[in-house]
PDB file of N, CA and C in Angstrom:
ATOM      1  N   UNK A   1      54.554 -36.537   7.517  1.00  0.00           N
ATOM      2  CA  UNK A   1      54.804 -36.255   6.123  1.00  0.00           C
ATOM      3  C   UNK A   1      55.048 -37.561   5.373  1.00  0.00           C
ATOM      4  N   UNK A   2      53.893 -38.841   5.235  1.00  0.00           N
ATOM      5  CA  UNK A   2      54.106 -39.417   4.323  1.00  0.00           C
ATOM      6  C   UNK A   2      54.041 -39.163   2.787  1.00  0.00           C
ATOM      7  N   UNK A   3      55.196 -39.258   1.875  1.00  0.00           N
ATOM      8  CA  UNK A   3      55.016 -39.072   0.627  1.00  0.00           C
ATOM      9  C   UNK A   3      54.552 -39.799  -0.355  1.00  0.00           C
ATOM     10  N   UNK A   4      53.968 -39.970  -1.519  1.00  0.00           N
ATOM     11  CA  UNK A   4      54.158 -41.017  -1.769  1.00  0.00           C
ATOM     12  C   UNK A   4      55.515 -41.508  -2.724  1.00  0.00           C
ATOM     13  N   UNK A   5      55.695 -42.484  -2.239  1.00  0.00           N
ATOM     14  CA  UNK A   5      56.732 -43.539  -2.548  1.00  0.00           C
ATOM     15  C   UNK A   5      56.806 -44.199  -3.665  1.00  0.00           C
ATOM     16  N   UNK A   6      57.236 -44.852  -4.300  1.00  0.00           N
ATOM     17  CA  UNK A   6      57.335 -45.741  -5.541  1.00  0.00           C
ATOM     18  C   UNK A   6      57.282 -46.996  -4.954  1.00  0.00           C
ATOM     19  N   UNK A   7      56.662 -47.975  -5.056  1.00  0.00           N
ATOM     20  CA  UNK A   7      56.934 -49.552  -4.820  1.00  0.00           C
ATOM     21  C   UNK A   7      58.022 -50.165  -4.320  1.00  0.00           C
ATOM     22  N   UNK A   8      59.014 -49.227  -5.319  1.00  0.00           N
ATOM     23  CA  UNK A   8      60.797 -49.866  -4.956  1.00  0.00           C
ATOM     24  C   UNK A   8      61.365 -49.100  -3.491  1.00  0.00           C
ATOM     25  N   UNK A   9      60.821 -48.018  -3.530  1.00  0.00           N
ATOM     26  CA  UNK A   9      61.380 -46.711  -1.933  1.00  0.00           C
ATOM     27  C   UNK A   9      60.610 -47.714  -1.358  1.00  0.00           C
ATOM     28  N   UNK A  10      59.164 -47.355  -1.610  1.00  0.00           N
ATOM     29  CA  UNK A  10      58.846 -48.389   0.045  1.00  0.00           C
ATOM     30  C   UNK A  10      58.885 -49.456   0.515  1.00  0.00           C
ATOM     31  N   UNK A  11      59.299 -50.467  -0.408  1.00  0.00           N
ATOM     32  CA  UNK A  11      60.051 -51.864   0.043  1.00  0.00           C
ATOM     33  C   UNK A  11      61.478 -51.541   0.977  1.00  0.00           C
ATOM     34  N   UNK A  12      62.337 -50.506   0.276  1.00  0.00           N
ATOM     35  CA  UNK A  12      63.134 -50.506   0.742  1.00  0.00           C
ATOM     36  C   UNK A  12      63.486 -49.699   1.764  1.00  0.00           C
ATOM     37  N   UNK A  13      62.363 -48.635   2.300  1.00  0.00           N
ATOM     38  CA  UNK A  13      61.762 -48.126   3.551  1.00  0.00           C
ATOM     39  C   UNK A  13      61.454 -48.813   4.796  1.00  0.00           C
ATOM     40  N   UNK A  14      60.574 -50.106   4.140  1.00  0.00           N
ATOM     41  CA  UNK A  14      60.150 -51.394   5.262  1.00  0.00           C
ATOM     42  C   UNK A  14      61.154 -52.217   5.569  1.00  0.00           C
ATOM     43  N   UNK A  15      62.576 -52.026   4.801  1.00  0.00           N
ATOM     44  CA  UNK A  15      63.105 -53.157   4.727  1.00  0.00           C
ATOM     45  C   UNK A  15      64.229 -52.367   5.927  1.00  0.00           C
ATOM     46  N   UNK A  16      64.651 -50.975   5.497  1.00  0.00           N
ATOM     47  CA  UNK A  16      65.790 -50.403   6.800  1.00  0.00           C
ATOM     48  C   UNK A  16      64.970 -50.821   7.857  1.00  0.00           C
ATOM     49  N   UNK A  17      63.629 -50.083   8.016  1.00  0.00           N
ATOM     50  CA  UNK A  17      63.355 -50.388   9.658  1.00  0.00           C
ATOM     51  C   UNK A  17      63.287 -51.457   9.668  1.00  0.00           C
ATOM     52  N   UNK A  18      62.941 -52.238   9.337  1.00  0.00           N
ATOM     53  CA  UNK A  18      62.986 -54.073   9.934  1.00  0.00           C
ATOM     54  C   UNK A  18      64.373 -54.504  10.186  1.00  0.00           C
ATOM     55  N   UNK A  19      65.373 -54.276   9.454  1.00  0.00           N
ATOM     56  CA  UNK A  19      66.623 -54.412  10.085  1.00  0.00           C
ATOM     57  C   UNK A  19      66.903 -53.552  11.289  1.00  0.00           C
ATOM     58  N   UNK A  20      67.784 -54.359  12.230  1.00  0.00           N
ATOM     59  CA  UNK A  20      68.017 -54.307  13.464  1.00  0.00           C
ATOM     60  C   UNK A  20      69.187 -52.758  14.013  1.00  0.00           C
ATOM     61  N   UNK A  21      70.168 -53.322  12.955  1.00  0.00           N
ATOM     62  CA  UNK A  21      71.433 -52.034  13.128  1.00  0.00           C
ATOM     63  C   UNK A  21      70.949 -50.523  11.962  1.00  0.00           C
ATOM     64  N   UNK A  22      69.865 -50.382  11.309  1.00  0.00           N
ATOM     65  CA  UNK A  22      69.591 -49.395  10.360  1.00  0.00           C
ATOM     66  C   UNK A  22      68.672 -48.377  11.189  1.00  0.00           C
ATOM     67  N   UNK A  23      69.570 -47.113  11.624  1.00  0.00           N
ATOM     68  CA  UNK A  23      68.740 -46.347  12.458  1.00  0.00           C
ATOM     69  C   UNK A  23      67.800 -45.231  12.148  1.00  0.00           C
ATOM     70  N   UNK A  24      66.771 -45.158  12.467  1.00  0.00           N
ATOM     71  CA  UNK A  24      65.491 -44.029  11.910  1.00  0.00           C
ATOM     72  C   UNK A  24      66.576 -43.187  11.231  1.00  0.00           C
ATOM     73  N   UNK A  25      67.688 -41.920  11.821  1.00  0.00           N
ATOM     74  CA  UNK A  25      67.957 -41.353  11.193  1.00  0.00           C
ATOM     75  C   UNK A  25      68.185 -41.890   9.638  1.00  0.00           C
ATOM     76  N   UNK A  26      69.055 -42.791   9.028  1.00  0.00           N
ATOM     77  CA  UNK A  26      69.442 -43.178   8.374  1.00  0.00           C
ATOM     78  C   UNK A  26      68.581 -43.028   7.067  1.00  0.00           C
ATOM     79  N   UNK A  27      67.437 -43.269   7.537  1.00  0.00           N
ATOM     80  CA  UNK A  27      66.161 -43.605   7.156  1.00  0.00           C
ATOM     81  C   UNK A  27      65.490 -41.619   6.994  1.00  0.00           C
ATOM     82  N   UNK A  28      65.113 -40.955   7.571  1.00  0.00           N
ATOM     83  CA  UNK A  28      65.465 -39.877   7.642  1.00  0.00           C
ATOM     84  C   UNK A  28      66.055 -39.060   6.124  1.00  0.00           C
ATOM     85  N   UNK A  29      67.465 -39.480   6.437  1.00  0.00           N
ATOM     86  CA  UNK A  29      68.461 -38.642   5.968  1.00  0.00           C
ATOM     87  C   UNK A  29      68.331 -39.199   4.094  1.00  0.00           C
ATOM     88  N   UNK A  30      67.914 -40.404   3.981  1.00  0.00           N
ATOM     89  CA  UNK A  30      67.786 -40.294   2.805  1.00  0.00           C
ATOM     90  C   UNK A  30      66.200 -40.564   1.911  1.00  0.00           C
ATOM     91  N   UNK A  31      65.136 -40.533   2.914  1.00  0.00           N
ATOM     92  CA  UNK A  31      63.900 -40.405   2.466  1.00  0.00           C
ATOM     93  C   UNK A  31      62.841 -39.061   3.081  1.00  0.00           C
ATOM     94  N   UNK A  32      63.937 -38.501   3.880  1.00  0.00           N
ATOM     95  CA  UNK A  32      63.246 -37.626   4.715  1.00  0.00           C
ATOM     96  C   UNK A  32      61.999 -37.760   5.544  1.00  0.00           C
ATOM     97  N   UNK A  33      61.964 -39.392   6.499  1.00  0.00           N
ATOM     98  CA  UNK A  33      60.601 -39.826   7.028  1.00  0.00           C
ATOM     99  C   UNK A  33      61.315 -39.266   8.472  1.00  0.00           C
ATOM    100  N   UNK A  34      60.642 -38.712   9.253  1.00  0.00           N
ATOM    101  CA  UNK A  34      61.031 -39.158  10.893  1.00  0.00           C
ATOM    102  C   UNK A  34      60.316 -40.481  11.491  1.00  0.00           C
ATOM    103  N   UNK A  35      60.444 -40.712  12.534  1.00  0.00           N
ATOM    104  CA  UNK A  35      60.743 -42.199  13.023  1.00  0.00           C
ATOM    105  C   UNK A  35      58.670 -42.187  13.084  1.00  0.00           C
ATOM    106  N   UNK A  36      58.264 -41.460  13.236  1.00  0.00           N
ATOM    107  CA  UNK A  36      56.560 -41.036  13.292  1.00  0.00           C
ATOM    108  C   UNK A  36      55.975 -41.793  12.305  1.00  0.00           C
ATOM    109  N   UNK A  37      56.586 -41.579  10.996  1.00  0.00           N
ATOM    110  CA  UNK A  37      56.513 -41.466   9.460  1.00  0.00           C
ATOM    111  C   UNK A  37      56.561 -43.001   8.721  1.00  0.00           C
ATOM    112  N   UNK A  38      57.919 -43.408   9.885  1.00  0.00           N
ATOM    113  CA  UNK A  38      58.171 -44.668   9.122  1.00  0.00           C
ATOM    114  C   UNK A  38      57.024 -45.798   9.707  1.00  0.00           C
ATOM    115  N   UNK A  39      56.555 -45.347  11.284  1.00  0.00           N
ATOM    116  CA  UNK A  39      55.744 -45.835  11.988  1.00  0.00           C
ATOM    117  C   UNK A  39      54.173 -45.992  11.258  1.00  0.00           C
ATOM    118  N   UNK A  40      54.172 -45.197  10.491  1.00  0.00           N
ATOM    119  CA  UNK A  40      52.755 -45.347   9.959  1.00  0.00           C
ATOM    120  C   UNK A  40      53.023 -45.844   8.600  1.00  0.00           C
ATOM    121  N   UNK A  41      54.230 -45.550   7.923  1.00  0.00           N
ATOM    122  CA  UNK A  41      54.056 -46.557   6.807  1.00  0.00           C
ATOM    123  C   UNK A  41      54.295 -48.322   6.905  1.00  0.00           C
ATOM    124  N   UNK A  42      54.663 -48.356   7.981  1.00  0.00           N
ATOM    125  CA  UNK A  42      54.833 -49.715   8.768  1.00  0.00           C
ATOM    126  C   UNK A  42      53.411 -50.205   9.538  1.00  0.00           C
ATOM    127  N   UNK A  43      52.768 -49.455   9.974  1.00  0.00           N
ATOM    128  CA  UNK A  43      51.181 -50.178  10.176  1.00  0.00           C
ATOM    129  C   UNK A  43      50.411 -49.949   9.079  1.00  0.00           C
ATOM    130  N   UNK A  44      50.500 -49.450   8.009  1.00  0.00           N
ATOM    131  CA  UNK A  44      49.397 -49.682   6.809  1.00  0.00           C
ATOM    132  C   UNK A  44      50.450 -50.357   6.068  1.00  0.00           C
ATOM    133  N   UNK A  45      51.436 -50.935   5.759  1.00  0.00           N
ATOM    134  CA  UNK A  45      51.857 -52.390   4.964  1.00  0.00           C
ATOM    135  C   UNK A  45      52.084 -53.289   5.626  1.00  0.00           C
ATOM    136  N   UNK A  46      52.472 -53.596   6.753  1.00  0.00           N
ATOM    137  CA  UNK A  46      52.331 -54.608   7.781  1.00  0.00           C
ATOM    138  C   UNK A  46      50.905 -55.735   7.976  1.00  0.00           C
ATOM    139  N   UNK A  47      50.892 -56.392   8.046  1.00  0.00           N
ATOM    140  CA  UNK A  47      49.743 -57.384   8.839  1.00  0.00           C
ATOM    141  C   UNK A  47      50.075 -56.825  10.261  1.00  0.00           C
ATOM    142  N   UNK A  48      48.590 -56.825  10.987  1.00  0.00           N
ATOM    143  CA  UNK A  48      48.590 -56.112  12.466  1.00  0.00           C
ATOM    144  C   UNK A  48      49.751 -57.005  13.594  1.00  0.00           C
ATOM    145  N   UNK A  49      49.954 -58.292  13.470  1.00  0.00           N
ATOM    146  CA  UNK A  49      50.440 -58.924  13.920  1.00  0.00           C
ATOM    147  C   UNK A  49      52.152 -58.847  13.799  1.00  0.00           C
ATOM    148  N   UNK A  50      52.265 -58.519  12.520  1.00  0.00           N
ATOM    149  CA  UNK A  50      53.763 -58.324  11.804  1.00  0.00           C
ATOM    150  C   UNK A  50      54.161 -56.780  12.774  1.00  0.00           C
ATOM    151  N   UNK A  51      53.229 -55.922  12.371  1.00  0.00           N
ATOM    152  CA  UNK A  51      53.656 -54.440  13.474  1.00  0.00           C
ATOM    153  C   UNK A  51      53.694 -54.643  14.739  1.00  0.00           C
ATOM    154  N   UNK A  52      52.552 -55.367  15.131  1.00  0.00           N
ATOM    155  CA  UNK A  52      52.832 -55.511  16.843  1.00  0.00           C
ATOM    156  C   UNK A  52      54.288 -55.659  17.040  1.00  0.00           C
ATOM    157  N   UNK A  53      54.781 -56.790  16.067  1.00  0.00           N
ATOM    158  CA  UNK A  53      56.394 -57.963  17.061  1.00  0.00           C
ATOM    159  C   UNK A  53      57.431 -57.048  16.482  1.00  0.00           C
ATOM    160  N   UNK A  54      57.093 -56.098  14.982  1.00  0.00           N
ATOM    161  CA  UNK A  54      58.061 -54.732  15.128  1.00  0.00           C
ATOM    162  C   UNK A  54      58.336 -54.027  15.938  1.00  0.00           C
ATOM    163  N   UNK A  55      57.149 -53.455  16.352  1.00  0.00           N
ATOM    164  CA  UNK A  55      57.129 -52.232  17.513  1.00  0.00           C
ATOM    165  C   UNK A  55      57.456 -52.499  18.713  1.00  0.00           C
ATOM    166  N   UNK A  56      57.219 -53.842  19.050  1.00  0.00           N
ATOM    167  CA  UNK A  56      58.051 -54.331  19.915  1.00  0.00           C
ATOM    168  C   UNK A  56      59.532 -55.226  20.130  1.00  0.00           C
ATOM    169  N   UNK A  57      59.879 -54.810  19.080  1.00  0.00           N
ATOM    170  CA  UNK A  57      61.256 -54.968  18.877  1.00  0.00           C
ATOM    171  C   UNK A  57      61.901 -54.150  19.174  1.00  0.00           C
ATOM    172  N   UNK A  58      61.409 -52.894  18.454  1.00  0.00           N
ATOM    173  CA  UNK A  58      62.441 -51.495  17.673  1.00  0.00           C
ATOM    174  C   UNK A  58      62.392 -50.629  18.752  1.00  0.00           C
ATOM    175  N   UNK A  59      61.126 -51.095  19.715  1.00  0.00           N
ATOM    176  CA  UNK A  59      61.269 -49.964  20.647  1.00  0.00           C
ATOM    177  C   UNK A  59      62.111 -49.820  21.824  1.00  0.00           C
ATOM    178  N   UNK A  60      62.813 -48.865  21.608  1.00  0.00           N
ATOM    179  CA  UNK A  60      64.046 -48.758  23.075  1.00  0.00           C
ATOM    180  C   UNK A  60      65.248 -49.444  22.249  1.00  0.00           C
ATOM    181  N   UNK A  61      65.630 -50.089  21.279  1.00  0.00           N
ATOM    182  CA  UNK A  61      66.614 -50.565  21.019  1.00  0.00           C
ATOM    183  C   UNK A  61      67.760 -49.913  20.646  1.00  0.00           C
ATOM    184  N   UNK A  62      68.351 -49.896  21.145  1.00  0.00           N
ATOM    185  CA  UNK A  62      69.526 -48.571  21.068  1.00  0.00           C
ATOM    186  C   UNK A  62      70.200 -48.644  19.660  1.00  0.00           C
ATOM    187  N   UNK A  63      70.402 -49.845  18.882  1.00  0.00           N
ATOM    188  CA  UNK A  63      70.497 -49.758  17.377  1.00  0.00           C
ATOM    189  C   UNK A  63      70.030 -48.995  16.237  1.00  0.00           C
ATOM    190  N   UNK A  64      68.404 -48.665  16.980  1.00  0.00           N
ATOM    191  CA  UNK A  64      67.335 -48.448  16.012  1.00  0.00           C
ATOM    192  C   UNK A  64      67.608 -46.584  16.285  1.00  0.00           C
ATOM    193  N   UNK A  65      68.433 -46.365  17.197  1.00  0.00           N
ATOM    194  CA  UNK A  65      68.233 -44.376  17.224  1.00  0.00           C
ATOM    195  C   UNK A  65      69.778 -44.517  17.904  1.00  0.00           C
ATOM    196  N   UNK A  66      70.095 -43.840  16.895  1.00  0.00           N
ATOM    197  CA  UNK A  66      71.683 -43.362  16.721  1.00  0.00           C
ATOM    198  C   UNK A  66      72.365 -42.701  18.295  1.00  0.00           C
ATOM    199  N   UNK A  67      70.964 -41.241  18.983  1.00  0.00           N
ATOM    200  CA  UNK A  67      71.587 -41.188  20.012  1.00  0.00           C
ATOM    201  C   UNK A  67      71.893 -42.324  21.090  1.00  0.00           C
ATOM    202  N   UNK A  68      71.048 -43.322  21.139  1.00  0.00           N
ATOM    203  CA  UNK A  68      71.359 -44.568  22.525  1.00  0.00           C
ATOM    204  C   UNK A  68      72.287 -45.194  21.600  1.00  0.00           C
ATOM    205  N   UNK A  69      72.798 -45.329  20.702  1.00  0.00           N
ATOM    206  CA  UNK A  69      74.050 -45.873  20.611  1.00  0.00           C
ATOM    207  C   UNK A  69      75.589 -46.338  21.207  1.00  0.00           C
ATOM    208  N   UNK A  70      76.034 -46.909  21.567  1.00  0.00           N
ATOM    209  CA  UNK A  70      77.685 -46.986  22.102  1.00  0.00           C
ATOM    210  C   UNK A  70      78.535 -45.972  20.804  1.00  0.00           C
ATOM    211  N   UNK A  71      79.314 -44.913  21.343  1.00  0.00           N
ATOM    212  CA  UNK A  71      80.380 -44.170  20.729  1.00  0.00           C
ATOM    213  C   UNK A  71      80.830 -45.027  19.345  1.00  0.00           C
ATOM    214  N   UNK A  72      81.506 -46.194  19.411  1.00  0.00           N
ATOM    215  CA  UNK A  72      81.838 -46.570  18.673  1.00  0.00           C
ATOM    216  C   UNK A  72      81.687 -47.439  17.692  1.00  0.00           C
ATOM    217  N   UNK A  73      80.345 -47.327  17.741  1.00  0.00           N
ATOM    218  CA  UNK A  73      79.132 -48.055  16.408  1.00  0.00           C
ATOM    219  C   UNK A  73      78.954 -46.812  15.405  1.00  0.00           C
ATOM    220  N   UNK A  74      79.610 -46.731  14.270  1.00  0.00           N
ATOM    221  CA  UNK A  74      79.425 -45.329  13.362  1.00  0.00           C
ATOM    222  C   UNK A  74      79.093 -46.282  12.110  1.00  0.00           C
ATOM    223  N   UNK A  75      78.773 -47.187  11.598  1.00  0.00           N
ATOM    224  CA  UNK A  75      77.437 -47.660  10.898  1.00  0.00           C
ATOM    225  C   UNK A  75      76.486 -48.056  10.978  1.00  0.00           C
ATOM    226  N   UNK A  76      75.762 -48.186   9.856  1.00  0.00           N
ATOM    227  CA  UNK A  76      73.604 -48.780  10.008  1.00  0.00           C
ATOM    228  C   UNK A  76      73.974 -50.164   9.838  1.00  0.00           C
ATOM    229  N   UNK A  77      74.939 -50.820   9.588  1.00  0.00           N
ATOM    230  CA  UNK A  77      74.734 -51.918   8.875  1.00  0.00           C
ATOM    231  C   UNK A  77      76.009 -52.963   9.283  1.00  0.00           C
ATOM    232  N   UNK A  78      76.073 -54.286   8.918  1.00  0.00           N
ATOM    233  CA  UNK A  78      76.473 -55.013   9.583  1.00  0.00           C
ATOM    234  C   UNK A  78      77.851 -55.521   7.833  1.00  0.00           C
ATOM    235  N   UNK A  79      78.979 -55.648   8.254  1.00  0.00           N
ATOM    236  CA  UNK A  79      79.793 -55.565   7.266  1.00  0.00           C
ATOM    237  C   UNK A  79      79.185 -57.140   5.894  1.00  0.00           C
ATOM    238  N   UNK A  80      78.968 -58.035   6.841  1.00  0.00           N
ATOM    239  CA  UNK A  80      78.067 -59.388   5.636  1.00  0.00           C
ATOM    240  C   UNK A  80      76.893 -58.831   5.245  1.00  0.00           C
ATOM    241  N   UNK A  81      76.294 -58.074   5.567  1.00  0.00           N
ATOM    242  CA  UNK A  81      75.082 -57.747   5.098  1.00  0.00           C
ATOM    243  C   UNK A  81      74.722 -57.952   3.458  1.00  0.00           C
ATOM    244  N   UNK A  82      75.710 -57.067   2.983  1.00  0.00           N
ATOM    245  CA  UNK A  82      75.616 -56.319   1.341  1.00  0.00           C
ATOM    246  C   UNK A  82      77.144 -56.987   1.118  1.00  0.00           C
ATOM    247  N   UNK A  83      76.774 -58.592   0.545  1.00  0.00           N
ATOM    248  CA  UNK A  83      77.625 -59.388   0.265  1.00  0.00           C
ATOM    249  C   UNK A  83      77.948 -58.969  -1.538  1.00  0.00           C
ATOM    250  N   UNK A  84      78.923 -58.983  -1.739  1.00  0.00           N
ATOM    251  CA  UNK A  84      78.910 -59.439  -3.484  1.00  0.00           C
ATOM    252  C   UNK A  84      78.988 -60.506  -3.916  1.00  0.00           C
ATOM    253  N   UNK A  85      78.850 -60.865  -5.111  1.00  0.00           N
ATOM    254  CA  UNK A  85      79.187 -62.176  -5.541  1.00  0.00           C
ATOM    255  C   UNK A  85      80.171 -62.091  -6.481  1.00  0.00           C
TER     256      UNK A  85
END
């Protein structure tokens, strides 16, 4: 179920999964993609080369899917992340 997106969602679609601690659900829960979803909007904006070293990042990484998680990781995100000024 890709939808289409606005410019600004799907930057910021490409941008959860490319981060490390932002897990499919997350992603999910507020664009309604499953991890399938985000996978294909990530090989048609990607360069083939850019998806390869994704997909082989994200895959198996227990960050990237909430169930392989450790118990006591209950955010997507890393506290410096979303600095203010």
């Amino acid at each position: 179920m890709v939808v289409n997106f606005t410019e600004s969602e799907r930057s910021r679609i490409i941008e959860m999964a490319w981060e490390d601690r932002t897990p499919f659900e997350a992603i999910e829960s507020l664009y309604g993609l499953q991890e399938k979803d985000v996978i294909k909007i990530m090989r048609r904006e990607l360069k083939r080369g850019s998806f390869r070293l994704w997909r082989k990042r994200v895959s198996g990484r227990k960050t990237k899917h909430r169930a392989l998680r450790p118990a006591g990781v209950t955010r997507g995100y890393c506290p410096t992340q979303y600095k203010r000024q």
